[in-house]
C-alpha atoms as a PDB file:
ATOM      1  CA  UNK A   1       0.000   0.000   0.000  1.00  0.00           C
ATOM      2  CA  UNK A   2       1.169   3.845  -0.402  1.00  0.00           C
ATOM      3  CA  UNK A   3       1.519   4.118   3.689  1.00  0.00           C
ATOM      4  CA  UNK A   4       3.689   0.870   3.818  1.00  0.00           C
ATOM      5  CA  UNK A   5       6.766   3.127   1.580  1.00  0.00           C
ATOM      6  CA  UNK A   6       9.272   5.695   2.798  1.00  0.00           C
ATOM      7  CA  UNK A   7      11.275   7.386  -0.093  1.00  0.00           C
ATOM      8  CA  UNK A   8      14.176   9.530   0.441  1.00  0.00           C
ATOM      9  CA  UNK A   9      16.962  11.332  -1.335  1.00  0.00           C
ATOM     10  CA  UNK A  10      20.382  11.354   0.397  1.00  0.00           C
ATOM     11  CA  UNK A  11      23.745  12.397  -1.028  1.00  0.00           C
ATOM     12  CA  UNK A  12      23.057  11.595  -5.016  1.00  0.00           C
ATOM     13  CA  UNK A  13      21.091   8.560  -3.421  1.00  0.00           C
ATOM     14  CA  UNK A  14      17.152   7.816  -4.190  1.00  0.00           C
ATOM     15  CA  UNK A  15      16.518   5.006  -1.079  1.00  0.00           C
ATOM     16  CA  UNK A  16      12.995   3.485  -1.196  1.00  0.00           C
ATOM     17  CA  UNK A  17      11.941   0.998   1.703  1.00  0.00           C
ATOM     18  CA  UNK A  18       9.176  -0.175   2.660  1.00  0.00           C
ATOM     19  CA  UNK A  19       7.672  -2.380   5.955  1.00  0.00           C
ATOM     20  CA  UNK A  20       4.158  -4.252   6.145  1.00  0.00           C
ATOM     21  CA  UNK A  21       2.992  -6.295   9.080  1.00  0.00           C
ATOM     22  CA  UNK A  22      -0.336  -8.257   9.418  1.00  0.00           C
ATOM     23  CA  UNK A  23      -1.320 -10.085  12.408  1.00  0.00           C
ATOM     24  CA  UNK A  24      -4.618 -12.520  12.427  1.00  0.00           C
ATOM     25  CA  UNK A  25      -6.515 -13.886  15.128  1.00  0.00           C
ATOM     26  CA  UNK A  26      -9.181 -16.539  15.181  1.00  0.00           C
ATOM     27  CA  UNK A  27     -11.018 -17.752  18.182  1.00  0.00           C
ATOM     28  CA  UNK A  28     -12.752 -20.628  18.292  1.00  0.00           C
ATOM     29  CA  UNK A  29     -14.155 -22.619  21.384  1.00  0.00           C
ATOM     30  CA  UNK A  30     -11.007 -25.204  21.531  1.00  0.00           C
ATOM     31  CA  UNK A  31      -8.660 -23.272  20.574  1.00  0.00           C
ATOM     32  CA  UNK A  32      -7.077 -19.634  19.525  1.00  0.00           C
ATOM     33  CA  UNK A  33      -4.984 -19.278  16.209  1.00  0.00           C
ATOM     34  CA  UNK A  34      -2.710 -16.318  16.019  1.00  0.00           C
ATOM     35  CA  UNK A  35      -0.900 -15.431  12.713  1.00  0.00           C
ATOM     36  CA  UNK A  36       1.965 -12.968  12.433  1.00  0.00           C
ATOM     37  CA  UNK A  37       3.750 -11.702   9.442  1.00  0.00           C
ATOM     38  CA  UNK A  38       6.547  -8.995   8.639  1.00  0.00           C
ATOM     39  CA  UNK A  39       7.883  -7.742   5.356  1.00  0.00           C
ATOM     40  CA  UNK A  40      10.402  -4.832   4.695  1.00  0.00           C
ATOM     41  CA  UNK A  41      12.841  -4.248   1.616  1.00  0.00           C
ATOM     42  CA  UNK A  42      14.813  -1.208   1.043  1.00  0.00           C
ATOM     43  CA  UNK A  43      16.981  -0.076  -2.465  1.00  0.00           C
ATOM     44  CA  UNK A  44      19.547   2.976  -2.961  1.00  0.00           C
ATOM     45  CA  UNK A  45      19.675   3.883  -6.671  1.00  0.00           C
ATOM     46  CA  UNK A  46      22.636   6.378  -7.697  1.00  0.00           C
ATOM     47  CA  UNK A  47      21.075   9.197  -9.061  1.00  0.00           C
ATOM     48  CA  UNK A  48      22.534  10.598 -12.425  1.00  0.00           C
ATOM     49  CA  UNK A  49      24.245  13.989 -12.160  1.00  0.00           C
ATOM     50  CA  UNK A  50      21.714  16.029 -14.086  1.00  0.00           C
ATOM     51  CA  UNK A  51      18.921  15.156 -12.523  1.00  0.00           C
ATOM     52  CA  UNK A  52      16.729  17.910 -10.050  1.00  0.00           C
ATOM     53  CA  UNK A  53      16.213  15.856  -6.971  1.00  0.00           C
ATOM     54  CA  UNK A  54      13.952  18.636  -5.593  1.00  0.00           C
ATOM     55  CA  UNK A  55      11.467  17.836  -8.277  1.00  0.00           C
ATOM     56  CA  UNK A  56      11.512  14.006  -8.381  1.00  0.00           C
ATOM     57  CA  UNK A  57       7.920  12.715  -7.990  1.00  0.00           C
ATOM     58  CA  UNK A  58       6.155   9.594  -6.826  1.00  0.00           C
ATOM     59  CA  UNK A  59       3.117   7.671  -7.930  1.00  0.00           C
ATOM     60  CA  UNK A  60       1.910   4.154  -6.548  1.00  0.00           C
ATOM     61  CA  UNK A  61      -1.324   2.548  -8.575  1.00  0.00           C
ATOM     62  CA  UNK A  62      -2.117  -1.234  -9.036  1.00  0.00           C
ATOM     63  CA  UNK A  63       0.937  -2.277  -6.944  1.00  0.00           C
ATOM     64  CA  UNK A  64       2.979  -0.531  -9.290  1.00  0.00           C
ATOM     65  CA  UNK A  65       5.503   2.149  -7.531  1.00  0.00           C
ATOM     66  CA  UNK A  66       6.683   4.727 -10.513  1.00  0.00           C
ATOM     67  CA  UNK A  67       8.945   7.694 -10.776  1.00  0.00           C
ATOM     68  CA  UNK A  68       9.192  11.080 -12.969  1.00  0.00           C
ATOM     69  CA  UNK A  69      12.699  12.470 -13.256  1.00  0.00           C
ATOM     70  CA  UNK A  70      12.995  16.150 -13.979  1.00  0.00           C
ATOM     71  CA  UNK A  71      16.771  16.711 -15.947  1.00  0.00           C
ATOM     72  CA  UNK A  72      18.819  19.499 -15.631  1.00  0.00           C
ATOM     73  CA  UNK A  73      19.330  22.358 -18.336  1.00  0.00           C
ATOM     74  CA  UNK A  74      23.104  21.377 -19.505  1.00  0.00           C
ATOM     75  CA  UNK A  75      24.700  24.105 -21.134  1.00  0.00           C
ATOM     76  CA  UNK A  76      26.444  22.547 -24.522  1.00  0.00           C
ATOM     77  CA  UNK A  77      29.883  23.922 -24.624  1.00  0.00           C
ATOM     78  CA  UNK A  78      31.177  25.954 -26.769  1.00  0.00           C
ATOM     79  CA  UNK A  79      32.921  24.302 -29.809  1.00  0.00           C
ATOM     80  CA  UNK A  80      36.815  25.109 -29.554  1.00  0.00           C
ATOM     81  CA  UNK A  81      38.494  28.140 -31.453  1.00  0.00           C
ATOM     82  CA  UNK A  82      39.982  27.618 -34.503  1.00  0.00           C
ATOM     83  CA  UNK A  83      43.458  30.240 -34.378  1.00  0.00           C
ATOM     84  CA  UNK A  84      44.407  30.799 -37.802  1.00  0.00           C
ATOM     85  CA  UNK A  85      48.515  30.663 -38.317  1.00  0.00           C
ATOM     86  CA  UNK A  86      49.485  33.877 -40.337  1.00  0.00           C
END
């Protein structure tokens, strides 16, 4: 679910974890059944250079956990002079 994930961006870093428990209980006249589970997972992708991490955005639909990267303006350099020899 969206609440079970924390994303973060640290040092060039996009981490994405996430933790879900689920406990059952069933209660019968005999007997009581008690289920536990816990899952977590976390990843830390390196981030390319000329991307805006302040403008990184998040979307989670039909178990499906995507990401829109905003790049950078990169100013082309300037071709090199050509010095004509006189």
């Amino acid at each position: 679910a969206k609440k079970d994930f924390e994303i973060t961006i640290d040092e060039g870093y996009l981490n994405i974890s996430a933790k879900k428990e689920v406990s059952k209980e069933e209660k019968d006249e005999d007997y009581t059944r008690k289920e536990f589970s816990y899952n977590a997972f976390e990843r830390s992708l390196l981030l390319p250079e000329n991307v805006k991490e302040e403008e990184i955005k998040a979307k989670y639909g039909d178990g499906i956990l995507s990401f829109k990267l905003a790049k950078k303006e990169v100013a082309l350099k300037p071709k090199p002079k050509i010095i004509e020899i006189s």
